[in-house]
Each structure stands twice: as C-alpha cells, then as structure tokens.
C-alpha atoms as a PDB file:
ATOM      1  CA  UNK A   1     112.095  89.063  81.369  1.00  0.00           C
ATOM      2  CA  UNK A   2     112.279  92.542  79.944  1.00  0.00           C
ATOM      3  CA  UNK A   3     110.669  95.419  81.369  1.00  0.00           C
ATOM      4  CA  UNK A   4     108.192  95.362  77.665  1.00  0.00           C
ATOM      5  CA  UNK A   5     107.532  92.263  78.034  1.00  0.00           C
ATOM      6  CA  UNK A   6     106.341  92.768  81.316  1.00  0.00           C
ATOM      7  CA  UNK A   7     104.216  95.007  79.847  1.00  0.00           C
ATOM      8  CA  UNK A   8     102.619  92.898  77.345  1.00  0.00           C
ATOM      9  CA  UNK A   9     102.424  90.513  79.983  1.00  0.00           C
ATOM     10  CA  UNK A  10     100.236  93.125  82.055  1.00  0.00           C
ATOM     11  CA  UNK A  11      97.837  93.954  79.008  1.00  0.00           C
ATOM     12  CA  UNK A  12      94.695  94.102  80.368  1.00  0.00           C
ATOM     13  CA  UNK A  13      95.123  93.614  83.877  1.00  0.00           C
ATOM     14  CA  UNK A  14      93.554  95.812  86.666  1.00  0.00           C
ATOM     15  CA  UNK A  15      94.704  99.452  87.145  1.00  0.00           C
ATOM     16  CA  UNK A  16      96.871  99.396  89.808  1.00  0.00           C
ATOM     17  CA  UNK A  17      95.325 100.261  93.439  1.00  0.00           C
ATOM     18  CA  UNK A  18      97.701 100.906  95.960  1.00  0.00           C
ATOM     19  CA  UNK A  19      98.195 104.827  97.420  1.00  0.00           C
ATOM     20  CA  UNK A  20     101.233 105.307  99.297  1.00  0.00           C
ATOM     21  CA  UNK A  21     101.145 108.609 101.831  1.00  0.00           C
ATOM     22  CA  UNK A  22     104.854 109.462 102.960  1.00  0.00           C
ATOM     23  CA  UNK A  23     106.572 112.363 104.701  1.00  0.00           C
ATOM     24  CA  UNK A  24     108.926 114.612 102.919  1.00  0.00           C
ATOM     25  CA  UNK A  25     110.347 116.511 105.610  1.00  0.00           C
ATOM     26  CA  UNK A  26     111.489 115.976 109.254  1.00  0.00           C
ATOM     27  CA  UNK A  27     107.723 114.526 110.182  1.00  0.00           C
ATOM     28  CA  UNK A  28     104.844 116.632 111.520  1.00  0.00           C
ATOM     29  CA  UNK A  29     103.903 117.421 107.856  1.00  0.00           C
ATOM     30  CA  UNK A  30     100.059 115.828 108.846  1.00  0.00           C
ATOM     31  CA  UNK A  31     100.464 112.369 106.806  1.00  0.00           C
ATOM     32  CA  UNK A  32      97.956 111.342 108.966  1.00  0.00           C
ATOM     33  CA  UNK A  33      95.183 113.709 107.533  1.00  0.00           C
ATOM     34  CA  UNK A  34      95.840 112.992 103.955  1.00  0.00           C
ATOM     35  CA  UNK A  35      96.337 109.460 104.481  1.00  0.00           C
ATOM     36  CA  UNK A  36      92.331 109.426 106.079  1.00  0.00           C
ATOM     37  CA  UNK A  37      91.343 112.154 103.247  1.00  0.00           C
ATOM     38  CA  UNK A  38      92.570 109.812 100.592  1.00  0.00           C
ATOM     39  CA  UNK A  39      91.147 106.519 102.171  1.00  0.00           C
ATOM     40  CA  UNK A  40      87.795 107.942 101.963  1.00  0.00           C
ATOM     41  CA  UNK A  41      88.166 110.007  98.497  1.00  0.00           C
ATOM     42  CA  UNK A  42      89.253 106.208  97.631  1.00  0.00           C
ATOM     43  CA  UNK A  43      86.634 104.459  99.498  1.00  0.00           C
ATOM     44  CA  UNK A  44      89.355 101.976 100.606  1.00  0.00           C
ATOM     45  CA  UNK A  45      89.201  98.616 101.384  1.00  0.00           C
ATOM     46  CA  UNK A  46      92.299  98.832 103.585  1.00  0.00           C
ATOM     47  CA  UNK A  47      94.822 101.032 105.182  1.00  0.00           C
ATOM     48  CA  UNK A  48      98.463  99.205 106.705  1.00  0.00           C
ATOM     49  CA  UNK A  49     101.267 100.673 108.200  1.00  0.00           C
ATOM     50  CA  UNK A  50     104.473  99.125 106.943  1.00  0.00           C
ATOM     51  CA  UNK A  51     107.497 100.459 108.757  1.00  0.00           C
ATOM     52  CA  UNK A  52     108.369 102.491 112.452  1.00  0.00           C
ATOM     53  CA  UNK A  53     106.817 101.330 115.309  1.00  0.00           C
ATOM     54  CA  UNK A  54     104.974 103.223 118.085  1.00  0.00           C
ATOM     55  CA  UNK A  55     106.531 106.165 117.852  1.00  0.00           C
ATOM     56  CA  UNK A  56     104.653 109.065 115.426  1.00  0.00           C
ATOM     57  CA  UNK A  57     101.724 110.890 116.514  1.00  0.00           C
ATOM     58  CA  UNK A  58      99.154 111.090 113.335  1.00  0.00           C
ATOM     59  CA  UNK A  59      95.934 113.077 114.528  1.00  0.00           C
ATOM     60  CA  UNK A  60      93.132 115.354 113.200  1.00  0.00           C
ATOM     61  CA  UNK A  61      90.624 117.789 114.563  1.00  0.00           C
ATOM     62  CA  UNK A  62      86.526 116.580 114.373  1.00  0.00           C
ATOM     63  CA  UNK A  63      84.742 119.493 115.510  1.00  0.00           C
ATOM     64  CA  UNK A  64      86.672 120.159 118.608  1.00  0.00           C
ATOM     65  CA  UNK A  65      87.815 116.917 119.061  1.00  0.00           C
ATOM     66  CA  UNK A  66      91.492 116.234 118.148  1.00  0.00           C
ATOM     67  CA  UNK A  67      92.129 112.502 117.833  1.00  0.00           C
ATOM     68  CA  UNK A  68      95.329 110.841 117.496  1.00  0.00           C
ATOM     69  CA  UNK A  69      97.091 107.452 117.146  1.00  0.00           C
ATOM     70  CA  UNK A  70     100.650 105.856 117.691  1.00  0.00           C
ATOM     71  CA  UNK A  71     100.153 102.522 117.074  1.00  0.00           C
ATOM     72  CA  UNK A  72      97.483 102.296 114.475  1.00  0.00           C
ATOM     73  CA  UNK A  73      97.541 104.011 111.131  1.00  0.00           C
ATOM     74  CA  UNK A  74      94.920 107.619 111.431  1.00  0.00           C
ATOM     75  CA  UNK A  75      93.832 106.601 107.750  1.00  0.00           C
ATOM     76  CA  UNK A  76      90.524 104.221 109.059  1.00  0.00           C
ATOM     77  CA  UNK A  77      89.220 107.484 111.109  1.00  0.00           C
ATOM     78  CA  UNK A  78      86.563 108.860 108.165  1.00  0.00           C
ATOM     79  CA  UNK A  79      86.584 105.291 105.903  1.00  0.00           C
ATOM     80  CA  UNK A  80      85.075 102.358 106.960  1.00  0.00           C
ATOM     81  CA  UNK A  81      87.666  99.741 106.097  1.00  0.00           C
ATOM     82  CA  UNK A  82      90.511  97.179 107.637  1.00  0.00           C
ATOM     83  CA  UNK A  83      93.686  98.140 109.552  1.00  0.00           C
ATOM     84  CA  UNK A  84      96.845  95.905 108.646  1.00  0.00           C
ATOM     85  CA  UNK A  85     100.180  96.364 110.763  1.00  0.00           C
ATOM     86  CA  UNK A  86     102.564  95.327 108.361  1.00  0.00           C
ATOM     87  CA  UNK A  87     105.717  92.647 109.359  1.00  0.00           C
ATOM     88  CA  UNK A  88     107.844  95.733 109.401  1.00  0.00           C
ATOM     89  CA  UNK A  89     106.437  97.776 111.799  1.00  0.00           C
ATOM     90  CA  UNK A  90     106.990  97.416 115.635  1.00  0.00           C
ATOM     91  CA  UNK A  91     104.168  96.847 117.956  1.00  0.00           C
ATOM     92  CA  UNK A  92     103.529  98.351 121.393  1.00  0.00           C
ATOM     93  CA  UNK A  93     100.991  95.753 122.384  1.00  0.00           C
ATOM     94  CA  UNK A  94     100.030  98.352 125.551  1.00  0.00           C
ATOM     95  CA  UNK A  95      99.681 100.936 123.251  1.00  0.00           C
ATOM     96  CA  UNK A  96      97.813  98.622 120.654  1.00  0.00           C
ATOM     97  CA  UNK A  97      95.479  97.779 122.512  1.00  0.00           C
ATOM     98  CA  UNK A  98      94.401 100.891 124.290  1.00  0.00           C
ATOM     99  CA  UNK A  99      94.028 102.271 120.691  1.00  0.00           C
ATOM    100  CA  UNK A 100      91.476  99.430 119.399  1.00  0.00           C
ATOM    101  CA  UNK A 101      89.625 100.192 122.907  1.00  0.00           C
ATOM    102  CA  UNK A 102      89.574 103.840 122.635  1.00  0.00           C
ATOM    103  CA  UNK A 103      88.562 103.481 119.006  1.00  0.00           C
ATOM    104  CA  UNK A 104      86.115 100.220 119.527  1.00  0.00           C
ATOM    105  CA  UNK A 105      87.479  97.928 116.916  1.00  0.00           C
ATOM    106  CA  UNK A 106      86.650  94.752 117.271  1.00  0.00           C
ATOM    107  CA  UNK A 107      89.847  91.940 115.743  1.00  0.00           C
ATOM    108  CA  UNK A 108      88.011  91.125 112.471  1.00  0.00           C
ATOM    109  CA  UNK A 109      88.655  95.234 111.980  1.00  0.00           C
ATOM    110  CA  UNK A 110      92.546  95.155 112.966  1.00  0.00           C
ATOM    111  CA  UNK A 111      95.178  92.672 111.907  1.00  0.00           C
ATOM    112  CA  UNK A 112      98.779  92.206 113.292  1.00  0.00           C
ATOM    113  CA  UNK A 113     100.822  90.440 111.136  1.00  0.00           C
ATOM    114  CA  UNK A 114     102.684  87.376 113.302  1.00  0.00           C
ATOM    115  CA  UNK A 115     106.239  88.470 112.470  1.00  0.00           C
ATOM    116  CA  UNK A 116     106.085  92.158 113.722  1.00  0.00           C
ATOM    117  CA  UNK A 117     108.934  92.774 116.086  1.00  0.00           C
ATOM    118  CA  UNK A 118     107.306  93.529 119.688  1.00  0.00           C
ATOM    119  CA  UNK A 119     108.589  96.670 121.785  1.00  0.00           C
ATOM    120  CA  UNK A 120     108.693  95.850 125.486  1.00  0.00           C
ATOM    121  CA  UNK A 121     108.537  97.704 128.908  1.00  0.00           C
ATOM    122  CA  UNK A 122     112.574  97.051 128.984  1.00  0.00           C
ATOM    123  CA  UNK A 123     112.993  98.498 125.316  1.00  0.00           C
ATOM    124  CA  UNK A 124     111.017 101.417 126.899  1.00  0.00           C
ATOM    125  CA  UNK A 125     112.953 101.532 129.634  1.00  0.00           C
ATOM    126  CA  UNK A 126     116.413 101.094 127.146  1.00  0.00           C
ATOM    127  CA  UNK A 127     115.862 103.970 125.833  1.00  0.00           C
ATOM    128  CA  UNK A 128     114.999 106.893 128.819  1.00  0.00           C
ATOM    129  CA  UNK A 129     118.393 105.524 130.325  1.00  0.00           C
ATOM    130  CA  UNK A 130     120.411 105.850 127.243  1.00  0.00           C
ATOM    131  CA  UNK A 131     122.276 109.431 126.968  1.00  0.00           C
ATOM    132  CA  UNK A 132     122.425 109.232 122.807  1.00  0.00           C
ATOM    133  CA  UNK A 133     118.737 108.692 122.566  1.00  0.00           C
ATOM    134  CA  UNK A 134     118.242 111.580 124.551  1.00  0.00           C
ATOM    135  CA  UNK A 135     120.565 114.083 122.693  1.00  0.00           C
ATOM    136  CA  UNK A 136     119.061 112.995 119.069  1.00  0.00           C
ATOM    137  CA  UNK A 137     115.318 113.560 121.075  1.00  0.00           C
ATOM    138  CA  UNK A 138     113.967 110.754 121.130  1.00  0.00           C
ATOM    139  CA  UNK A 139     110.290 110.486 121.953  1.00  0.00           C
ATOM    140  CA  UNK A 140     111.438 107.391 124.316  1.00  0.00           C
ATOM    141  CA  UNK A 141     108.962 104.770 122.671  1.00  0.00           C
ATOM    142  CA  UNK A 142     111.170 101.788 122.633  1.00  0.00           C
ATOM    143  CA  UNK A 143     111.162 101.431 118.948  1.00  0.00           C
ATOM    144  CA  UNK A 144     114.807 101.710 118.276  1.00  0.00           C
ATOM    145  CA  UNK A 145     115.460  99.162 120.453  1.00  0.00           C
ATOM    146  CA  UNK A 146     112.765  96.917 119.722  1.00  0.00           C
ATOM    147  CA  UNK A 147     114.037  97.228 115.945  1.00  0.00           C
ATOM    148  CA  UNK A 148     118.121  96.927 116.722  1.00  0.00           C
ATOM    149  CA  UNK A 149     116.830  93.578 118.985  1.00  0.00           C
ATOM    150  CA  UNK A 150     114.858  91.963 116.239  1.00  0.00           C
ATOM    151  CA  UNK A 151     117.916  92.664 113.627  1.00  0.00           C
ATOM    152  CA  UNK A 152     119.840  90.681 116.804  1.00  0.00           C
ATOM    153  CA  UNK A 153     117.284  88.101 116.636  1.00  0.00           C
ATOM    154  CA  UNK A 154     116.428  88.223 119.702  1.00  0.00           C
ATOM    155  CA  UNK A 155     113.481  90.396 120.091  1.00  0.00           C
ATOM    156  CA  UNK A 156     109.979  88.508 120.501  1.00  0.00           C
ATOM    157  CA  UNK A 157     107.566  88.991 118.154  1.00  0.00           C
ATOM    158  CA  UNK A 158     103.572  89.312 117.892  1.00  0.00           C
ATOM    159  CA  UNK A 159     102.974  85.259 117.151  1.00  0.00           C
ATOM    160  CA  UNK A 160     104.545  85.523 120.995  1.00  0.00           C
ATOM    161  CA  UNK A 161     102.484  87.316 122.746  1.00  0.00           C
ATOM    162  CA  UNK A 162      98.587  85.393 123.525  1.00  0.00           C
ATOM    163  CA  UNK A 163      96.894  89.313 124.433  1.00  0.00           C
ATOM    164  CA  UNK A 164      97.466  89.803 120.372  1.00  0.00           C
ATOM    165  CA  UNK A 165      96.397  86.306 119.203  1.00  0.00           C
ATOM    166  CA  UNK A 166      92.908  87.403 118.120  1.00  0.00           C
ATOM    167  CA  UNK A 167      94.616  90.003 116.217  1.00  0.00           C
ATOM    168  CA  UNK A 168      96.951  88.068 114.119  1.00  0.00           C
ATOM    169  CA  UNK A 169      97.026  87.699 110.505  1.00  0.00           C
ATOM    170  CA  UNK A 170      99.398  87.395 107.155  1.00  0.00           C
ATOM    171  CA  UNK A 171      99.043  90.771 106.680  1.00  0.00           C
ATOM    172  CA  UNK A 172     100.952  90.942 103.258  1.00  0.00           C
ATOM    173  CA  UNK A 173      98.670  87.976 101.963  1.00  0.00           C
ATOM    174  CA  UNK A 174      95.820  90.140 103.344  1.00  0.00           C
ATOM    175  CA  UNK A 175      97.087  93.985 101.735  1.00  0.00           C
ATOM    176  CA  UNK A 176      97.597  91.880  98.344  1.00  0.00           C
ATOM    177  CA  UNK A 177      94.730  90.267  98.363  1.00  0.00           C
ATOM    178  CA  UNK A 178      92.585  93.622  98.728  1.00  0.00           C
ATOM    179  CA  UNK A 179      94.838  95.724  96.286  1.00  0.00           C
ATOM    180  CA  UNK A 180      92.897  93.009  93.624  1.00  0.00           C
ATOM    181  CA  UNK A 181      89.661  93.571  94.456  1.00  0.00           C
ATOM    182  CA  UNK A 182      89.587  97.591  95.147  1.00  0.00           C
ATOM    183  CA  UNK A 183      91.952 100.185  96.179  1.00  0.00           C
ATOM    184  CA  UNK A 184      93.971 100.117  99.773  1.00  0.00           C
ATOM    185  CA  UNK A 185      96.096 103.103 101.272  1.00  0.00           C
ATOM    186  CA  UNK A 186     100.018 102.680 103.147  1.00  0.00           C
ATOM    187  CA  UNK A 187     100.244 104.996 105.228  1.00  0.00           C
ATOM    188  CA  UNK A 188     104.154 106.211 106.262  1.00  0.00           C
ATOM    189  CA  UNK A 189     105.520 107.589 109.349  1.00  0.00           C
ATOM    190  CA  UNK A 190     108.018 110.200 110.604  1.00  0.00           C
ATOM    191  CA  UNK A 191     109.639 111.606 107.367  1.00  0.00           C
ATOM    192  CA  UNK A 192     112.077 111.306 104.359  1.00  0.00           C
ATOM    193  CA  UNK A 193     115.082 113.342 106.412  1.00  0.00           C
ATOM    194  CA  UNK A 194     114.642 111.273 109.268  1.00  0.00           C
ATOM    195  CA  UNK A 195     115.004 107.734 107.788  1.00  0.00           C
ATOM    196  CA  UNK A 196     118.081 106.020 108.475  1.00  0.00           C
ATOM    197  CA  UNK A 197     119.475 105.377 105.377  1.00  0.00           C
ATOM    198  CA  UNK A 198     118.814 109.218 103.868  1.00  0.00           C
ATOM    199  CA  UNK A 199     118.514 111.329 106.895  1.00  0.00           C
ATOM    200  CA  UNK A 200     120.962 112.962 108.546  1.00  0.00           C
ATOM    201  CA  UNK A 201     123.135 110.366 110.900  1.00  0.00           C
ATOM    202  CA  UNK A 202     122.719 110.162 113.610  1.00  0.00           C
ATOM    203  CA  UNK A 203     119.726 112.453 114.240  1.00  0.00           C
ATOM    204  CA  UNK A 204     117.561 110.086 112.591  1.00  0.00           C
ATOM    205  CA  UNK A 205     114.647 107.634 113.448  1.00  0.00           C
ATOM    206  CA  UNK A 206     116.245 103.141 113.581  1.00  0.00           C
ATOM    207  CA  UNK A 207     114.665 102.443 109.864  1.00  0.00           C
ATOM    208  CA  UNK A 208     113.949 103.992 106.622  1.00  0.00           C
ATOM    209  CA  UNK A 209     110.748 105.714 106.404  1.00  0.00           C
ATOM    210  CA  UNK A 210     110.425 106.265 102.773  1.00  0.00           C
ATOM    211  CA  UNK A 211     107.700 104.488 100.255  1.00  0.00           C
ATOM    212  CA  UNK A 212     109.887 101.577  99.038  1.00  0.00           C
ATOM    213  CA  UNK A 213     110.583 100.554 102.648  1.00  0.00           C
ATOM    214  CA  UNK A 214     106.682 100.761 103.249  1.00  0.00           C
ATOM    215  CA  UNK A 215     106.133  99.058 100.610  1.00  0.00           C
ATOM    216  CA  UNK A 216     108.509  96.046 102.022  1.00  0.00           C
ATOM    217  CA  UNK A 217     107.044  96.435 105.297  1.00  0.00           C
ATOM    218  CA  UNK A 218     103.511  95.609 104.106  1.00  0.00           C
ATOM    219  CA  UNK A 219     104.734  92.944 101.769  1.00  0.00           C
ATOM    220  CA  UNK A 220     102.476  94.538  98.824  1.00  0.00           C
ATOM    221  CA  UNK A 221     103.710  93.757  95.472  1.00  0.00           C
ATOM    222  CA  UNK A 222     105.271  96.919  93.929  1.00  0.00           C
ATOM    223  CA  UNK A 223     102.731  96.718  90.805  1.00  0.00           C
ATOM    224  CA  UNK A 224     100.284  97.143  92.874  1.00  0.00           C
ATOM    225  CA  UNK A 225     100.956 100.718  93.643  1.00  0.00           C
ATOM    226  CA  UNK A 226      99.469 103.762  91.580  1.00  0.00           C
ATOM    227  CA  UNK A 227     100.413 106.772  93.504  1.00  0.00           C
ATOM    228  CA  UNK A 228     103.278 107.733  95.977  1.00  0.00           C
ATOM    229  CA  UNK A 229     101.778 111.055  97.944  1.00  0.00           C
ATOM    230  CA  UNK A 230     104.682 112.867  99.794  1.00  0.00           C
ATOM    231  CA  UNK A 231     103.115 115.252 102.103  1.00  0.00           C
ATOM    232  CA  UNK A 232     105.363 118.662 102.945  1.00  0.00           C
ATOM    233  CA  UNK A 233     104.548 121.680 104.720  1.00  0.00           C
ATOM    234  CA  UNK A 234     104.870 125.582 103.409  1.00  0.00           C
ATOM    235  CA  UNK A 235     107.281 126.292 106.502  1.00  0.00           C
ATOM    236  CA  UNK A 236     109.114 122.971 107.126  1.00  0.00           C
ATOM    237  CA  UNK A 237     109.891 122.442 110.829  1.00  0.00           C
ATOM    238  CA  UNK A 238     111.653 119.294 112.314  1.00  0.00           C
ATOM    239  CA  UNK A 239     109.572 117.242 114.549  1.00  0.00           C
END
C-alpha cells in the first residue's frame, strides 16, 4: 500500500495522541520536567517508559522538595494517570518497588509489562567489578548487563519474578489502547549522544535512547504519535 493511500485510508480517523519527550544531548537536559509539564498540559491518560532500565535520574523541585525517580517514568508526578514500563525497558524490581512505596501507587496505577528484561543483584554486582564500565562512568545500575543477558537469552524476565505479579500487564496492548481514547506521553531516558547506535562508542549507554527505539519499547503503533519533544539545554554538559 502506498503512503496516499494510507492516507485516504486514515480520512477521518482520530488526531493522533501520542507525545514523545527525548534527550538531545548527553542526558541531564531535565526530560523528566517536560515529560510531567506535558502530561498535565495534556491531561494524559498514560505515561510509559520504553527503553533503558534503572539507570537515569528524572526529578523536579515542589516547593523545597526535590523528587526523583529511576525506575518509574517522573511524567505521573503533577497528572493523575497510569504508569506503563514498556517490554524494552529493564526493571530493578528493588528499585521498583521502593518507588511505588515512596510514591503510594497502588498496581491498578503501575503496569510492568511480562517481557521486561529483569536487572539482578549479580548484574549489579557485574558491573562495579568490571574496569570498562568504570572508565566510560557508569552509574553501576546493572542495566548493561541486564540488557547484554537478555540479548543472550538468558536473563529472567518480569513474568519471573512473583514480588511483580500484581504489577504485570501487556503494556503495548495497554499504551495502544489509551492512545485511542485520549492522549498518552513516552517519556525517554539518558540522551541522543549517548545511545548506542549514534553516540559516541564506547562512551555510550547498552541501547538506543532515541524516539523510534521508545517507540519499539512501548510497542505503540507509530501513527499514533503527534509530537517528538527533544529537550536540550543552553550550555550542554555530559551527564
């Protein structure tokens, strides 16, 4: 089918509803603030993380209060809406779960999707020992290899572990399935220069970071999405 007569095909459907917020720099840009901005400019039914694991920092100042997640997306903190963790992101379950405690959200609030690869104590531990994760500075989260184990196959995943079973979900089905009836927010991590594929080898993060990788990690359908935001800073710095 041709790209017009996709079109004609889409006459008269819903305007698309899908934000994307990505970095455009090394991180530390503050995706984290304009992803929660735009969730509640957008009143959004849903905000997923699709890629990276439990590595970023994402926080914001309330009064004097600075809050701040790994794990979770930081888009929920001023909207009133669900959390998805997207098949392509890595999960921390310690660090999962301390977040939904600190932040009282109860499981019908977050969803895990089964499939997510699952970063473990060893992974953790993997990583402090290993002399090239500490020359590229690593912040020693067990992502990497969490994500290198799952492309081995042999990483478990969040259908295996029972302390996330209340969580669990088909979090594409789910991000989809809101994109039709309102607008939902993806929220990135880390930024464009770090990603694997375009950053600069090897002082970069174990996946791509930019939106068509989010995108994939989510499992939203690509017409779904009406804006890409790539957040940059006036004086970059590399995080």
């Amino acid at each position: 089918m041709t790209w017009s007569e996709h079109k004609k095909k889409d006459k008269g459907r819903k305007a698309m509803s899908a934000n994307i917020v990505i970095g455009g720099f090394w991180g530390d840009e503050g995706k984290g603030v304009i992803s929660a901005w735009d969730t509640f400019q957008n009143t959004s039914l849903g905000v997923f993380r699709g890629c990276g694991g439990a590595n970023p920092e994402h926080g914001l100042f309330i009064d004097e209060h600075y809050l701040k997640v790994n794990q979770l997306p930081l888009g929920f903190i001023l909207q009133e809406c669900l959390i998805g963790i997207g098949p392509g992101t890595a999960v921390d379950p310690v660090k999962f779960l301390h977040e939904v405690k600190q932040f009282q959200l109860s499981p019908e609030k977050v969803r895990v999707d089964a499939h997510c690869p699952i970063i473990t104590a060893e992974n953790i531990a993997q990583e402090k020992a290993n002399a090239n994760m500490k020359a590229i500075g690593s912040t020693f989260s067990g992502t990497g290899i969490a994500m290198a184990h799952a492309a081995l196959r042999i990483a478990p995943i969040a259908g295996d572990i029972p302390e996330l079973k209340p969580f669990l979900d088909d979090v594409p089905a789910l991000a989809n399935g809101l994109a039709q009836k309102g607008n939902i927010n993806l929220e990135g991590t880390q930024g464009t220069f770090l990603s694997r594929y375009h950053g600069e080898y090897p002082n970069v993060t174990s996946v791509d970071v930019t939106a068509p990788s989010v995108i994939a990690g989510v499992g939203l359908n690509f017409r779904e999405v009406k804006d890409v935001i790539v957040v940059v800073k006036a004086l970059p710095t590399r995080e």
